[in-house]
Protein backbone atom coordinates (compact mmCIF):
# COMPACT_ATOMS: atom_id res chain seq x y z
CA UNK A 1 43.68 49.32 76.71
CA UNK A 2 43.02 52.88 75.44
CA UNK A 3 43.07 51.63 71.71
CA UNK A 4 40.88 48.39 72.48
CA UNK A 5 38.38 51.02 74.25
CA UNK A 6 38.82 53.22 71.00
CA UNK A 7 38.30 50.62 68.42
CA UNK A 8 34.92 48.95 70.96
CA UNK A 9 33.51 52.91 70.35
CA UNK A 10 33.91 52.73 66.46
CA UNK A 11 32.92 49.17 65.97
CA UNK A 12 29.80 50.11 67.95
CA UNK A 13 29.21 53.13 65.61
CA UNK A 14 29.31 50.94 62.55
CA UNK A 15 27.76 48.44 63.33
CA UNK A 16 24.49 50.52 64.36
CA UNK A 17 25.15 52.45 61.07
CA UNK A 18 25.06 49.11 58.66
CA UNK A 19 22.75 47.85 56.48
CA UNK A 20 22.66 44.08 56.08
CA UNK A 21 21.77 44.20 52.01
CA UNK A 22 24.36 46.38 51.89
CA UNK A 23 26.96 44.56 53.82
CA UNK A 24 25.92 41.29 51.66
CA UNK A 25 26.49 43.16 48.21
CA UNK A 26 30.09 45.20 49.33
CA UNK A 27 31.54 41.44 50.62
CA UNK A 28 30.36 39.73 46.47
CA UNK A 29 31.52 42.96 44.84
CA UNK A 30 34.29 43.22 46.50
CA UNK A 31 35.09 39.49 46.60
CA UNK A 32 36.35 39.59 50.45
CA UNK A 33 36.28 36.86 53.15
CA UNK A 34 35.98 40.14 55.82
CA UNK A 35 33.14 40.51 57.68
CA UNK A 36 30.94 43.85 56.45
CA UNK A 37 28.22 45.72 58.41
CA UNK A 38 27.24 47.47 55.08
CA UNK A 39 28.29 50.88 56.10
CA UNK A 40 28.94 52.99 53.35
CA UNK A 41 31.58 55.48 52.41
CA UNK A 42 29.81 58.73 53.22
CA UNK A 43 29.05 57.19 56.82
CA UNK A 44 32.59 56.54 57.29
CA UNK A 45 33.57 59.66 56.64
CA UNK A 46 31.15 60.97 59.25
CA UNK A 47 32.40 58.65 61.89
CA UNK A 48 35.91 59.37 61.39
CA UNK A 49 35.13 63.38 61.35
CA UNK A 50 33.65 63.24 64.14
CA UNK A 51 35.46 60.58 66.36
CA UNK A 52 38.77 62.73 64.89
CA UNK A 53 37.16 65.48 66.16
CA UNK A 54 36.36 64.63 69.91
CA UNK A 55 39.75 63.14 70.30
CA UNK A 56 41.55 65.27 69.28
CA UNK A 57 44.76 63.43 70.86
CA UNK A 58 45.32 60.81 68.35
CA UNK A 59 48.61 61.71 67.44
CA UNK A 60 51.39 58.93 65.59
CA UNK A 61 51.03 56.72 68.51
CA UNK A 62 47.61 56.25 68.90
CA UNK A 63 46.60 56.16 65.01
CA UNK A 64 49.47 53.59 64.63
CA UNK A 65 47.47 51.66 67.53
CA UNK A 66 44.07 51.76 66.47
CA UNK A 67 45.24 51.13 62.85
CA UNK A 68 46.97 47.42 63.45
CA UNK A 69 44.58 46.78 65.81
CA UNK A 70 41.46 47.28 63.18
CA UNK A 71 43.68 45.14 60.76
CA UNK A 72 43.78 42.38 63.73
CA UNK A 73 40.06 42.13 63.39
CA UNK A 74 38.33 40.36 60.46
CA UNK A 75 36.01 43.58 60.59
CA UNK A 76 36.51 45.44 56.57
CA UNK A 77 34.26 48.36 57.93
CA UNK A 78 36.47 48.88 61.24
CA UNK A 79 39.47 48.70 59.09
CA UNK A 80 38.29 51.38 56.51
CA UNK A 81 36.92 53.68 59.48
CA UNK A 82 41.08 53.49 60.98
CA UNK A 83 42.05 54.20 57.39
CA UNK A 84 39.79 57.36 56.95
CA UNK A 85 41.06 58.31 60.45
CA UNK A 86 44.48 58.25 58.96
CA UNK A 87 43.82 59.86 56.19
CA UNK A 88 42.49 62.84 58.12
CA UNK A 89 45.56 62.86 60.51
CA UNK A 90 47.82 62.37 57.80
CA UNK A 91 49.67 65.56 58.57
CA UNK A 92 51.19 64.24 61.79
CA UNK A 93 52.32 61.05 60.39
CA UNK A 94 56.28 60.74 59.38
CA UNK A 95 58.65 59.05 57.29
CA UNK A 96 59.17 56.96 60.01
CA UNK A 97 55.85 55.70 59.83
CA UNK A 98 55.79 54.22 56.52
CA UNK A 99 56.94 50.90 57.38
CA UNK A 100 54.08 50.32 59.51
CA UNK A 101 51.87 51.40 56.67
CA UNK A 102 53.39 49.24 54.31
CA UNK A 103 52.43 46.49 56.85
CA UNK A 104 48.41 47.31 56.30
CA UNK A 105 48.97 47.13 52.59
CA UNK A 106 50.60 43.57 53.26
CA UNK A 107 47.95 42.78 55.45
CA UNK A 108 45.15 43.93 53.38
CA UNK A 109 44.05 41.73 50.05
CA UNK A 110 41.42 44.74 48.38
CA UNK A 111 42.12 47.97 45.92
CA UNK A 112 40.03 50.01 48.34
CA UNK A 113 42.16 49.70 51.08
CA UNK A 114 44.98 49.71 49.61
CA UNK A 115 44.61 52.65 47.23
CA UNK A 116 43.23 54.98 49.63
CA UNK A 117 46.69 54.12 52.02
CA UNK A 118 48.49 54.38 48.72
CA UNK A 119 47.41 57.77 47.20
CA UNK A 120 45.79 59.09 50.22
CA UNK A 121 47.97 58.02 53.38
CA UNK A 122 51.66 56.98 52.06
CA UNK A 123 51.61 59.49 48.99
CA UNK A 124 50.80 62.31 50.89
CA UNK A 125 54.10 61.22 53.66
CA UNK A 126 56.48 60.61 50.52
CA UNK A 127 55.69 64.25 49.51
CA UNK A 128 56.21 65.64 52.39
CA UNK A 129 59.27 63.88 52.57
CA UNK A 130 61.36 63.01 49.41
CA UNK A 131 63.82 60.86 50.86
CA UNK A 132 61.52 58.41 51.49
CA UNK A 133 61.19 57.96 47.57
CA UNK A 134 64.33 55.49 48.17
CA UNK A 135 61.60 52.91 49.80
CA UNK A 136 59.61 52.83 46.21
CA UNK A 137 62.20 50.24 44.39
CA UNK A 138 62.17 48.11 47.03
CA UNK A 139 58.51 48.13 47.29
CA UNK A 140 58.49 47.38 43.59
CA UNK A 141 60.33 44.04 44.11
CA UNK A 142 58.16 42.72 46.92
CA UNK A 143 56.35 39.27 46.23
CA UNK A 144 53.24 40.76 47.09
CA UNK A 145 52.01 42.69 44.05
CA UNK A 146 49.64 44.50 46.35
CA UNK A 147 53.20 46.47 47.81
CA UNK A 148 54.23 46.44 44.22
CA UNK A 149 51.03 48.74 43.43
CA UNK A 150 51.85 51.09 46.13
CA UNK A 151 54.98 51.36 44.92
CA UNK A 152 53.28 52.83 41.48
CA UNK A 153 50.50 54.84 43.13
CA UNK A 154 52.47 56.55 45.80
CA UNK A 155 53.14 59.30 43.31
CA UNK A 156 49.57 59.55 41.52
CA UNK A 157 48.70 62.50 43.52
CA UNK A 158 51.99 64.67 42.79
CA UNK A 159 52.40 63.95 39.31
CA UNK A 160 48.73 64.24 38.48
CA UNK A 161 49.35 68.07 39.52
CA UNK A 162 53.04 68.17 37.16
CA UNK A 163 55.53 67.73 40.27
CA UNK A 164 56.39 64.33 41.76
CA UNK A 165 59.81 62.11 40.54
CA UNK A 166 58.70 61.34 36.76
CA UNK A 167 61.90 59.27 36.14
CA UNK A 168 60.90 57.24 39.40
CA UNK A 169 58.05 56.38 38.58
CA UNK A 170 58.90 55.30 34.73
CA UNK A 171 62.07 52.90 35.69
CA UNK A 172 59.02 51.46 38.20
CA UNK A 173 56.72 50.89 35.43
CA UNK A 174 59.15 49.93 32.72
CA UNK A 175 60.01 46.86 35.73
CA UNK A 176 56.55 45.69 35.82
CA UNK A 177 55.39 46.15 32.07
CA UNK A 178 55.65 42.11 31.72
CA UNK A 179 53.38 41.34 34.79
CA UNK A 180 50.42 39.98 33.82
CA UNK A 181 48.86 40.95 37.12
CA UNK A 182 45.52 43.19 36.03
CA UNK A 183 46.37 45.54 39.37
CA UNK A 184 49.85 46.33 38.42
CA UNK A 185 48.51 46.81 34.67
CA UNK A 186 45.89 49.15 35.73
CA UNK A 187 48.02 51.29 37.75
CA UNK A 188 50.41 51.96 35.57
CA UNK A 189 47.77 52.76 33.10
CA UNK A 190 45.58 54.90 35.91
CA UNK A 191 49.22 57.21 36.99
CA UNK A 192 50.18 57.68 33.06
CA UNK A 193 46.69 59.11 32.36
CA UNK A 194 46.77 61.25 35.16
CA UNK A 195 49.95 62.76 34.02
CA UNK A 196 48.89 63.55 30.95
CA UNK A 197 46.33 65.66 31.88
CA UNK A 198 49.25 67.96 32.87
CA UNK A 199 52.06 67.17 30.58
CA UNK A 200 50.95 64.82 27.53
CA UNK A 201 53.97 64.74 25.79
CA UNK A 202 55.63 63.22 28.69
CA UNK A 203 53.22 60.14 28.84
CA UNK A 204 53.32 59.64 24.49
CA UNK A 205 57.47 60.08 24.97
CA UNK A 206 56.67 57.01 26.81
CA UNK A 207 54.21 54.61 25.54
CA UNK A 208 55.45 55.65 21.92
CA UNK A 209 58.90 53.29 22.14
CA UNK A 210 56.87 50.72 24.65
CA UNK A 211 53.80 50.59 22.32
CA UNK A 212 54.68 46.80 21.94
CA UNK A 213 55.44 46.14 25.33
CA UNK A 214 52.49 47.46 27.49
CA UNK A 215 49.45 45.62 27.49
CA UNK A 216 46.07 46.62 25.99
CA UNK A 217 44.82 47.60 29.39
CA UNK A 218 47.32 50.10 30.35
CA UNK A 219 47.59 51.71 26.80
CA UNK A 220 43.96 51.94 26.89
CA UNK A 221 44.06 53.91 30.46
CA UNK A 222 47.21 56.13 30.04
CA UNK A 223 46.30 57.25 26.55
CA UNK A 224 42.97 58.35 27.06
CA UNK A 225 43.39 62.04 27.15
CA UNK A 226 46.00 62.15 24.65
CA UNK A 227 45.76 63.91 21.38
CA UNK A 228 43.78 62.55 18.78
CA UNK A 229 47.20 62.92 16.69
CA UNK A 230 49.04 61.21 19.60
CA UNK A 231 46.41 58.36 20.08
CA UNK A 232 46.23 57.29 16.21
CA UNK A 233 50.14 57.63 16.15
CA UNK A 234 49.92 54.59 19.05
CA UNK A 235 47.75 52.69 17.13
CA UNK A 236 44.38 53.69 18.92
CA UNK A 237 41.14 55.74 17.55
CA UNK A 238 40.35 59.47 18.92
CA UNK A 239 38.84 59.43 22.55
CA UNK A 240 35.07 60.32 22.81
CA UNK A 241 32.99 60.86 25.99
CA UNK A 242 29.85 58.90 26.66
CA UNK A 243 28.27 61.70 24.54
CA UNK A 244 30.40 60.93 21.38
CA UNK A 245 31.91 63.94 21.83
CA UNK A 246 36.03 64.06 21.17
CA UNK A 247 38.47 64.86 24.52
CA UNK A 248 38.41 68.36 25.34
CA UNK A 249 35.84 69.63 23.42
């Protein structure tokens, strides 16, 4: 009852904070059968700060409530609103948890709820706890290429910043270099160009042997801070900004 009453109070807070044109462009861009109120991103934020804030007793229990029961509705703003309000209680969340989670990523069928749960919600849980890195292979063989992705962006955040399991997160990768799934090809792409910004070498030690293996699409993404040395070595030309000016200059 306390969760219904929780999720009434939020859907009544979106829905007086969405904009019809803007509820009619987020469904076509997003290419969703979900119902939108047109509520956008900053506006979630502010609900979920300040719902998080006057309840302060949403604890595992409760978000773990108020999160499948957002995912029961047909409602993409309600569900994003119980995602931010995860994301901002992610500190009380546990390995234990991440089951659960995995279950919204199953249940949802869009990158921006999945790769906020992804990076945001389940990476920040598998850094706080490294044994849970044992659940990434098995995410990384489930039919649904949705899990699969998590299983590749679960790291993002740690080894954007130099730390996180590199050797994970390559044997991942080098088992879904073959997919012809653009989502799978874009992470991998999106996690090796975040690494380089930290440790370059690492990422051309990879795509160097696999330069005939990985599609156009993730070369394209994980190379683009490389070297201009690095990049012409992989077969591509120097990286310029929208200004025509090279990387790093």
């Amino acid at each position: 009852m306390v969760a219904l009453a929780r999720l009434a109070d939020l859907d009544g807070q979106l829905r007086a904070a969405g904009k019809p044109a803007r509820a009619k462009f987020d469904k076509s861009y997003l290419k969703s059968d979900l119902r939108f109120y047109g509520v956008t991103l900053p506006e979630i934020h502010r609900i979920a700060r300040e719902y998080a804030r006057e309840h302060p007793d949403l604890d595992r229990r409760a978000l773990r409530e108020l999160a499948i029961g957002a995912y029961a509705t047909d409602k993409h703003d309600l569900r994003t609103v119980a995602i931010a309000l995860l994301d901002r209680r992610r500190r009380v969340l546990e390995e234990r948890d991440l089951p659960w989670l995995i279950d919204l990523i199953d249940g949802s069928n869009t990158w921006a709820h999945v790769d906020w749960l992804a990076i945001g919600v389940i990476g920040d849980v598998v850094a706080r706890y490294p044994a849970s890195l044992r659940w990434l292979p098995k995410w990384g063989k489930q039919k649904n290429f949705w899990i699969r992705r998590t299983a590749l962006l679960a790291q993002h955040d740690q080894l954007k910043v130099g730390k996180g399991e590199w050797p994970l997160f390559a044997r991942l990768a080098d088992s879904m270099l073959d997919e012809q799934e653009f989502f799978i090809r874009k992470a991998i792409g999106w996690v090796l160009r975040e690494t380089s910004k930290k440790r370059p070498k690492l990422v051309y030690d990879y795509l160097r042997p696999r330069r005939d293996r990985v599609s156009g699409l993730t070369l394209r993404e994980g190379a683009k801070y490389l070297s201009d040395a690095q990049r012409r070595s992989l077969g591509l030309a120097p990286w310029r900004d929208r200004e025509g000016k090279p990387f790093g200059a």
